[in-house]
Protein backbone atom coordinates (compact mmCIF):
# COMPACT_ATOMS: atom_id res chain seq x y z
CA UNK A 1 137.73 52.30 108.42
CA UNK A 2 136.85 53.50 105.05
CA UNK A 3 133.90 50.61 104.06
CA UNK A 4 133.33 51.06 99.96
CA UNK A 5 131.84 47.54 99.10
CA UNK A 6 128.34 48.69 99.80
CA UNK A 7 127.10 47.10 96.51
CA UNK A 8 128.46 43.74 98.17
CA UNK A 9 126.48 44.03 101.51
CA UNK A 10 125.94 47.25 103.61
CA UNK A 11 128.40 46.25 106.18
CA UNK A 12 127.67 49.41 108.04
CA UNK A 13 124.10 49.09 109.31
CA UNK A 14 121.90 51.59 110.80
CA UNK A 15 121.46 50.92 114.84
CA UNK A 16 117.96 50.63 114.39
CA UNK A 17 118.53 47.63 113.00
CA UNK A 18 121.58 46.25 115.34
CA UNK A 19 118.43 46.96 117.76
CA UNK A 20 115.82 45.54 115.94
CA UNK A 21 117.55 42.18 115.97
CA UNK A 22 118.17 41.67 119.40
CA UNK A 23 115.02 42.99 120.68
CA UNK A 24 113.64 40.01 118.23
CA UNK A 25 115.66 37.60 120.06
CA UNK A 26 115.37 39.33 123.25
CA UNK A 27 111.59 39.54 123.83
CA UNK A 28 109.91 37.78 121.04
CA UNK A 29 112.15 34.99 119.69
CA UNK A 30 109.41 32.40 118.18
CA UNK A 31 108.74 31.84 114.31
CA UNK A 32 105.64 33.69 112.77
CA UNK A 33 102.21 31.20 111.83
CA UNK A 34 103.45 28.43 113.82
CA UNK A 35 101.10 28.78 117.26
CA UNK A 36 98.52 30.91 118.60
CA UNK A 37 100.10 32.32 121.69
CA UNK A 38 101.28 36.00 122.08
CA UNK A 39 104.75 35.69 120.93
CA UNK A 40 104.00 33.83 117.38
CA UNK A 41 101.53 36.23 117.00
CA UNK A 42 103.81 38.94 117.24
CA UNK A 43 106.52 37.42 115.31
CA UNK A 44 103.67 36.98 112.24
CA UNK A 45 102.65 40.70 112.80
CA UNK A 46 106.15 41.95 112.36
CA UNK A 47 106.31 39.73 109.35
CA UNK A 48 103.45 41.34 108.08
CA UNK A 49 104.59 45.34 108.74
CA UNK A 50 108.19 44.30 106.79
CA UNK A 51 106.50 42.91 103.90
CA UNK A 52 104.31 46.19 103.39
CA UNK A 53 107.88 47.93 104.33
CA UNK A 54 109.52 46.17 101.76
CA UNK A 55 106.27 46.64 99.11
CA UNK A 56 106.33 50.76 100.22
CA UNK A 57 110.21 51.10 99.47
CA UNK A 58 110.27 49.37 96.02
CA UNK A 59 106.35 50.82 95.53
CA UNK A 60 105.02 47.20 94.49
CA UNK A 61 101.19 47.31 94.64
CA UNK A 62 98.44 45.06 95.65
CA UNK A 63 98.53 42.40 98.22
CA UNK A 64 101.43 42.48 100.59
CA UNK A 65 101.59 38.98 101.04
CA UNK A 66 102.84 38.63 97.54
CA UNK A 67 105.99 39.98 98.61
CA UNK A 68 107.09 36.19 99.66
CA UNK A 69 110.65 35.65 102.06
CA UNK A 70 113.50 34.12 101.05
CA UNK A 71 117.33 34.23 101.87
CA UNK A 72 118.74 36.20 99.28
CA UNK A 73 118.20 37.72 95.68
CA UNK A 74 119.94 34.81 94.53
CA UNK A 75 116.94 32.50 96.30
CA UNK A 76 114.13 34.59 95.12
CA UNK A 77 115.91 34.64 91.50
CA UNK A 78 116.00 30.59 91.50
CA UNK A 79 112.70 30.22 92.41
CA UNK A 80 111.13 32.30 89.75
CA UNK A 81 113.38 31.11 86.79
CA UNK A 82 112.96 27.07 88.32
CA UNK A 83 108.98 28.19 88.90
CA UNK A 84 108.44 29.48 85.67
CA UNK A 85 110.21 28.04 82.69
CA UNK A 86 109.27 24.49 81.83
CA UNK A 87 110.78 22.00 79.54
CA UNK A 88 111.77 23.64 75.85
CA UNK A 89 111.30 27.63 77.21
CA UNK A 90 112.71 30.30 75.73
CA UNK A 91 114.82 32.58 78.45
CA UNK A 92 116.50 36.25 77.56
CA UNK A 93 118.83 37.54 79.46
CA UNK A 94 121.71 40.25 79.25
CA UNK A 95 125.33 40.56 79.13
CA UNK A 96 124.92 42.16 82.60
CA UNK A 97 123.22 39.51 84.74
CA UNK A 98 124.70 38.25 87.90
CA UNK A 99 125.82 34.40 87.84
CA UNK A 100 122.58 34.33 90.46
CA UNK A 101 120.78 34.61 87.02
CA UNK A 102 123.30 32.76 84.51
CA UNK A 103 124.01 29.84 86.83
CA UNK A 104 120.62 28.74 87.13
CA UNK A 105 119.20 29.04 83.43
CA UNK A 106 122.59 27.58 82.01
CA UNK A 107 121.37 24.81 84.65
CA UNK A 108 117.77 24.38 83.32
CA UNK A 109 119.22 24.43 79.44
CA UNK A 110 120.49 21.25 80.16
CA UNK A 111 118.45 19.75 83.00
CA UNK A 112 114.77 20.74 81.13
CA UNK A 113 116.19 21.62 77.48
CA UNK A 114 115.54 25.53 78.09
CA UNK A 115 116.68 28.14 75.09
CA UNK A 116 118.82 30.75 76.60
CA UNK A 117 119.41 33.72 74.49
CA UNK A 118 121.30 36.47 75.37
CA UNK A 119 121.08 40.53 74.59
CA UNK A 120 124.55 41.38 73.42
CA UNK A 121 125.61 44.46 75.33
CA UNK A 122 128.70 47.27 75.32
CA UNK A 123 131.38 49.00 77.27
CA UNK A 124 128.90 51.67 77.79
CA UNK A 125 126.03 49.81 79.46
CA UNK A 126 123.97 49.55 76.74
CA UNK A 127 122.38 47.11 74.65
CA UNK A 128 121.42 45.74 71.35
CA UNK A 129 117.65 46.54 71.58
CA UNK A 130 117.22 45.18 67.96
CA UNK A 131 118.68 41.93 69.49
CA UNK A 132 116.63 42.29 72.14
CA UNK A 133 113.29 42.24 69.77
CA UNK A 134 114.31 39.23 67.58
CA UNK A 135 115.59 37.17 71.05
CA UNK A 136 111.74 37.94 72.56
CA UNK A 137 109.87 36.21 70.02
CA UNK A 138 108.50 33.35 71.39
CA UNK A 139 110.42 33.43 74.51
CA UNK A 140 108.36 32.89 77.64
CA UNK A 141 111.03 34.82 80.37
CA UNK A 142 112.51 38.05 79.87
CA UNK A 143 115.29 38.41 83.04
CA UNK A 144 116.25 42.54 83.87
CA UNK A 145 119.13 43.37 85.95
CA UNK A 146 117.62 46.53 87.10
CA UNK A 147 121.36 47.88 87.64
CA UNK A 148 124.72 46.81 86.53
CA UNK A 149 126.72 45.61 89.45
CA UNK A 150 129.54 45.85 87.63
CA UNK A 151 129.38 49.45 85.88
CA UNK A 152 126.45 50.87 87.69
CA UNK A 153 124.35 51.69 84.89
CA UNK A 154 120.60 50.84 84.44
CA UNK A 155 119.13 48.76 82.04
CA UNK A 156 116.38 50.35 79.70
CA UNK A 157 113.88 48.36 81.75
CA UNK A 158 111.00 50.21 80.23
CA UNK A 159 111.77 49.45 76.77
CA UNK A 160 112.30 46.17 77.36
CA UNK A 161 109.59 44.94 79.36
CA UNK A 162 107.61 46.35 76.42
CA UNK A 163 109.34 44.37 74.28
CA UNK A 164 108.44 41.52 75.99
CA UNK A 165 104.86 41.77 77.06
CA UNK A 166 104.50 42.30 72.72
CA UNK A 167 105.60 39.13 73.03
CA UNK A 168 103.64 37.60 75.88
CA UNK A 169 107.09 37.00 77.93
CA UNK A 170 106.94 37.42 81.38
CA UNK A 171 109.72 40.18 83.27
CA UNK A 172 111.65 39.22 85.94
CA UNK A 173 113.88 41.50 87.67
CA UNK A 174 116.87 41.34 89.20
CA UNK A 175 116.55 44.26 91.80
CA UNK A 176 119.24 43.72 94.32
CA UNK A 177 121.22 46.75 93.24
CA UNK A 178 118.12 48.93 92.62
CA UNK A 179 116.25 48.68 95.68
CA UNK A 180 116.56 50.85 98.38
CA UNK A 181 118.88 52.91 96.20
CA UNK A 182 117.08 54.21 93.07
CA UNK A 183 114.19 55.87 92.84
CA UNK A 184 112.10 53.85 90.26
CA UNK A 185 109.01 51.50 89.92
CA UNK A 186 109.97 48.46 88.69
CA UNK A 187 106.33 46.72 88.59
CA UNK A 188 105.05 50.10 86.87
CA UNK A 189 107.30 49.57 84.32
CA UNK A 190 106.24 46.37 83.93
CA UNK A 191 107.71 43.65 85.58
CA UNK A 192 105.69 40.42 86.20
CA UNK A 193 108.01 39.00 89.27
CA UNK A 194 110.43 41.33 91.47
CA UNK A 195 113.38 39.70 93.16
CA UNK A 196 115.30 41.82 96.15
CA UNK A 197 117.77 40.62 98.70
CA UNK A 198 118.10 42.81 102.61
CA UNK A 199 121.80 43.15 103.05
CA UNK A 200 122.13 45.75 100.77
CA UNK A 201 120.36 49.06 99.95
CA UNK A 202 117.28 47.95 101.94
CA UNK A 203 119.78 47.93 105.19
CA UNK A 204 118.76 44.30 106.96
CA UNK A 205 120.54 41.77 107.75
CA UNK A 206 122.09 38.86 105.60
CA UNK A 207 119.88 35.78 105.11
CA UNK A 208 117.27 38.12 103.94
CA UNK A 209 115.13 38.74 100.76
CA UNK A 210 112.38 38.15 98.74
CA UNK A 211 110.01 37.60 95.39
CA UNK A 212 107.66 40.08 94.66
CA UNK A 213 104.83 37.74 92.29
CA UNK A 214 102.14 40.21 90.56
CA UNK A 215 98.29 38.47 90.98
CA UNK A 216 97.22 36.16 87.93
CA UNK A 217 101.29 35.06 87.27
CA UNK A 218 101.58 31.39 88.76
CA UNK A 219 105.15 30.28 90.12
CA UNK A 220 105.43 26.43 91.02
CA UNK A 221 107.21 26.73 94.43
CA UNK A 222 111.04 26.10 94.39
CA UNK A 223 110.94 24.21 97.58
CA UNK A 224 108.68 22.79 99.54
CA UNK A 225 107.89 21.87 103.36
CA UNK A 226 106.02 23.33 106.45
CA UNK A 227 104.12 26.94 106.18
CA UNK A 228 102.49 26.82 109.32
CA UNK A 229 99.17 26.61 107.87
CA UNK A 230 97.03 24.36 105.67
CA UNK A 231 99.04 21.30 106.92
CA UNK A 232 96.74 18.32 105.68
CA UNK A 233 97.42 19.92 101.93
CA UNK A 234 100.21 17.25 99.72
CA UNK A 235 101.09 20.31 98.05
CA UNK A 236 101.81 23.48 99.01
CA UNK A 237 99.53 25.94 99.37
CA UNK A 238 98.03 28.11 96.24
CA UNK A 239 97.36 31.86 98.50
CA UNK A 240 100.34 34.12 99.38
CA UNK A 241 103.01 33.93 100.51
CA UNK A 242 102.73 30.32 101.87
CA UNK A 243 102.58 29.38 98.28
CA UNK A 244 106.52 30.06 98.25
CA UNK A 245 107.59 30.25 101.73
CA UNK A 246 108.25 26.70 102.88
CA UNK A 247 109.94 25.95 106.33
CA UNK A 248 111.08 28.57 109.09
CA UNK A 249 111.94 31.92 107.88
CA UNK A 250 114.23 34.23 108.91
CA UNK A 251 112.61 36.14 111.97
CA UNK A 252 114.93 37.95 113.59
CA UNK A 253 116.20 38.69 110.18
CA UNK A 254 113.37 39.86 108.93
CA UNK A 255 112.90 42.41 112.07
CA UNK A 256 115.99 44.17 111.58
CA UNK A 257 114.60 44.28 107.52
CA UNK A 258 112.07 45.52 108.88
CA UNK A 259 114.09 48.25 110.96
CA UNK A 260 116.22 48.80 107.72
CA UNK A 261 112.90 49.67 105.56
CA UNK A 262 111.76 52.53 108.33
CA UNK A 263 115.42 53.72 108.14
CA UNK A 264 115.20 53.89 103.99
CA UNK A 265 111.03 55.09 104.56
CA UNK A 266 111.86 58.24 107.05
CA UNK A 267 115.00 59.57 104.71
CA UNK A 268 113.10 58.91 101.69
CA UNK A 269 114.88 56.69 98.52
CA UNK A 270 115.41 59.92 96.45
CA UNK A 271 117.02 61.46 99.14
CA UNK A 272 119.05 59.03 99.84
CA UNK A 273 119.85 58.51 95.79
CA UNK A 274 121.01 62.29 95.30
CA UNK A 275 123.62 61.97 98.56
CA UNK A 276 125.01 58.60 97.11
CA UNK A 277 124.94 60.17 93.28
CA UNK A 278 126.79 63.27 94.36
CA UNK A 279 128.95 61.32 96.04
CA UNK A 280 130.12 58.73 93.09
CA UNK A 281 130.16 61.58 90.89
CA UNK A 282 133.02 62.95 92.61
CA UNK A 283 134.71 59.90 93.07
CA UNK A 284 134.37 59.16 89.13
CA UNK A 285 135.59 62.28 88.37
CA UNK A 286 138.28 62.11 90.80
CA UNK A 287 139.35 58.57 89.84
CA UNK A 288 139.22 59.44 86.13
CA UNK A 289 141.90 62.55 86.72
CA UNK A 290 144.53 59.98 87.91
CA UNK A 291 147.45 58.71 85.39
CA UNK A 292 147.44 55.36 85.20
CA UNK A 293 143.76 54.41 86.39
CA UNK A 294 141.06 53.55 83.94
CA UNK A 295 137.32 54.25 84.66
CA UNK A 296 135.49 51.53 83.47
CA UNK A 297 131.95 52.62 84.85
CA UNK A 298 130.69 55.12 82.29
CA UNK A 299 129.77 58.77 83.84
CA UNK A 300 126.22 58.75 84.74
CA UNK A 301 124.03 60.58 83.05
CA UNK A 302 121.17 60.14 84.89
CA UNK A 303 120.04 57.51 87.75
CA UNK A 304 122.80 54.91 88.68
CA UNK A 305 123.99 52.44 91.01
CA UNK A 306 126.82 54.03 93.42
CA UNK A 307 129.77 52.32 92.78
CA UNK A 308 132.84 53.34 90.28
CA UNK A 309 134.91 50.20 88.55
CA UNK A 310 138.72 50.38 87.82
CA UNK A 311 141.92 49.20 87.06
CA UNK A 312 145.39 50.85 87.85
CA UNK A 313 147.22 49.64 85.04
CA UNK A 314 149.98 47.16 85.94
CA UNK A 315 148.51 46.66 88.83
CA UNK A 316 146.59 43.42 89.68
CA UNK A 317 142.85 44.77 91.23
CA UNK A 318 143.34 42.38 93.96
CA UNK A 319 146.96 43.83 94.99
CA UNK A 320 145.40 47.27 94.63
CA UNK A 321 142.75 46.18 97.53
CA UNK A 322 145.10 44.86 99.73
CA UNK A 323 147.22 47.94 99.52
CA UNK A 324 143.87 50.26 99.78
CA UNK A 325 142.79 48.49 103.19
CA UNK A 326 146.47 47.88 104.67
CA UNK A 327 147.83 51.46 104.19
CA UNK A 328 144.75 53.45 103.52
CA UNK A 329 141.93 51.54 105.68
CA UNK A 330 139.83 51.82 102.37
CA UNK A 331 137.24 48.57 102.34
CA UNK A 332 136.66 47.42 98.60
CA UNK A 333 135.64 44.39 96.45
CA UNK A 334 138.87 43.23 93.69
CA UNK A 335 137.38 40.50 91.13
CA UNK A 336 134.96 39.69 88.52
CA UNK A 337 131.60 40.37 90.83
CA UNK A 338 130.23 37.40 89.76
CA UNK A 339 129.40 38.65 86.54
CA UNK A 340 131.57 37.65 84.32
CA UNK A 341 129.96 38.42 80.85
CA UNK A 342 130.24 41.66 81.72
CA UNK A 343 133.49 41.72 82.62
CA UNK A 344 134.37 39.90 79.13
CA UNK A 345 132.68 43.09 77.62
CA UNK A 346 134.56 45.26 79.43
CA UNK A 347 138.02 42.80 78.29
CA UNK A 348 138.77 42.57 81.93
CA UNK A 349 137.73 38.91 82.33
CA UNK A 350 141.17 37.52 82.91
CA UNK A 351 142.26 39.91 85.27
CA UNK A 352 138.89 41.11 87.08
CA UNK A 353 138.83 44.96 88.14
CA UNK A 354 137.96 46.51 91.31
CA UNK A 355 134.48 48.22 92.61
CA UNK A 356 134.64 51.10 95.07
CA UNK A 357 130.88 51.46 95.89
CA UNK A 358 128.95 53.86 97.96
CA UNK A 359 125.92 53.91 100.47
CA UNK A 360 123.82 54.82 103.23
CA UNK A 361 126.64 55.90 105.54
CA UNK A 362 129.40 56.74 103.05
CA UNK A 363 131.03 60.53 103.23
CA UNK A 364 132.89 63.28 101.91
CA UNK A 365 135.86 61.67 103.39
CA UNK A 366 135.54 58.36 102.12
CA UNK A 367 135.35 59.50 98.69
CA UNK A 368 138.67 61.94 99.36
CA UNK A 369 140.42 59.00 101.38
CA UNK A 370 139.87 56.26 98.53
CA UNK A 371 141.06 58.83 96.29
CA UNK A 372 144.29 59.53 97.69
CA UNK A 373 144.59 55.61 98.57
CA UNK A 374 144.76 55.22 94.67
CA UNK A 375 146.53 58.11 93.54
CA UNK A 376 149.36 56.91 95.76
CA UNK A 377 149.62 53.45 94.57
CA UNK A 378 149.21 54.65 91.16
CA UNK A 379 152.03 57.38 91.08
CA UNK A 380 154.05 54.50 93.01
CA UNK A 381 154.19 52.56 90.04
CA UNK A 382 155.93 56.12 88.22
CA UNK A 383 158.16 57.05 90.71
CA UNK A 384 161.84 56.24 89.11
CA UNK A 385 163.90 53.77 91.46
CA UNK A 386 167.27 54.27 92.42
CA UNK A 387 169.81 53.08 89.58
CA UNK A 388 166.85 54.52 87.18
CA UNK A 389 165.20 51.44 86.36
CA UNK A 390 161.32 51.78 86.38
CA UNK A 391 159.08 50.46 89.41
């Protein structure tokens, strides 16, 4: 098996965190802050050493317990953009965004009246930063997908958050293709809230994620319920993380997160970026040389996400995939990646495209296996039938 749809979920998993798992379920197997015998206590401690894991990997300062649980990227997303926009807000977001992002604030424009304006963007990864200026005025969220999931380009988070603090907008952003993976400091460049999901670049399991909130920003909890703590409160809790983290999390979940962390700690996130960007480079470059396919992730310049987007013209993306796994054991992800204003940019909408997309455990021979996977089905479509007619 040749697994490229790391940008989806990272499939392949260290054993540290197969491991970390069942030792959880194994030998500790109770739900951290709710009792005060050994085994609670030691499922809150390991609670405690993921979420300065999680805070080390993405280097988010301050108090670890604002690094709050949740299922998903899509979860922690929700809960920032329900917590923080009230009736008649201004939102920005880009033509990049996940639906995670444009479901839920196309949601709140008409459930609370919300004003959802949107960066225009290009083929390129780029965007209208001029847009981007006017569209801040007044606005009260600025949402950053940190990386395109789609072409694997980063956003010019810098410049925007910039923007926006001018402005007195908050940053939120979208980091579920950036962490683990690229070497950068989102809260230094100034984002206000952080979201991150596990199953990807961080190496945990699925079910697991989380909010990063920065001291002095206030987020009205998305859900509430049980924290184990503070019980005869009507409301939840103001201090961190219970202030967000309502009902029983995730524990053996967020043990093998925990696992995955150390895994991304000991090898070191710039490491790990230069084997992945080597990697994609030759596969872009390789891709690129074939008749008949079209790159549509731009070469990278610099940092990237590790995943290369295509389409083998006259070829549907999704009958590509099913040829790539059946005769070439090549894993990847045909579709629009739920992100379809990008994929209107890129005039793929209709037809979607497909992502081959690199990580931890990817190789040389990946990379030269997906490449002659594609090359083959491409020159397939050349090759002259008998009685001449074109395949």
């Amino acid at each position: 098996m040749h697994y490229l749809d790391y940008a989806a979920t990272s499939a392949v998993r260290p054993p540290q965190v197969v491991q970390a798992v069942h030792d959880f379920l194994a030998n500790v197997g109770a739900s951290p802050g709710r009792g005060g015998y050994a085994r609670s206590v030691e499922s809150g401690r390991i609670a405690f050493r993921c979420r300065r894991r999680v805070a080390q990997v993405m280097g988010l300062p301050g108090d670890p317990g604002r690094v709050t649980f949740m299922l998903n990227a899509t979860h922690a997303l929700n809960t920032a953009i329900h917590g923080v926009l009230g009736p008649g807000d201004a939102v920005v977001i880009t033509a990049f965004d996940h639906n995670a992002v444009l479901r839920p604030v196309h949601a709140l424009a008409r459930a609370r009246g919300i004003e959802v304006r949107q960066i225009p963007g290009a083929p390129d990864g780029s965007l209208d930063m001029e847009a981007a200026a006017r569209h801040l005025e007044g606005a009260r969220l600025l949402v950053v997908n940190a990386v395109s999931n789609v072409l694997g380009t980063v956003l010019p988070l810098g410049e925007l958050a910039a923007l926006a603090r001018e402005r007195g907008a908050l940053v939120l952003v979208d980091a579920a293709q950036s962490a683990g993976h690229l070497p950068h400091d989102p809260a230094g460049l100034g984002a206000h809230l952080v979201a991150f999901t596990g199953h990807k670049s961080l190496l945990g399991p699925q079910g697991t994620g989380g909010l990063w909130v920065a001291e002095g920003v206030e987020v009205l909890p998305f859900c509430s319920g049980g924290t184990g703590g503070n019980s005869r409160l009507r409301e939840m809790p103001d201090a961190y993380p219970d202030h967000l983290e309502a009902g029983t999390p995730n524990a053996p979940g967020i043990a093998g997160l925990l696992a995955g962390c150390e895994v991304v700690l000991a090898e070191g996130v710039e490491a790990i970026h230069a084997r992945e960007a080597a990697l994609k480079a030759k596969l872009h470059d390789g891709l690129s040389a074939i008749p008949g396919v079209r790159v549509l992730s731009p070469p990278t310049l610099g940092p990237g996400g590790a995943l290369v987007t295509l389409v083998v013209d006259g070829l549907s993306p999704a009958d590509v995939a099913r040829q790539l796994e059946a005769e070439w054991q090549v894993l990847a992800r045909a579709g629009l990646h739920c992100a379809p204003e990008a994929h209107r940019i890129l005039g793929s909408l209709e037809t979607g495209a497909l992502r081959l997309s690199l990580g931890w455990a990817s190789t040389e021979e990946d990379v030269d296996q997906a490449l002659r996977g594609v090359d083959a089905i491409a020159t397939s479509l050349r090759a002259p039938v008998p009685g001449g007619v074109p395949a």
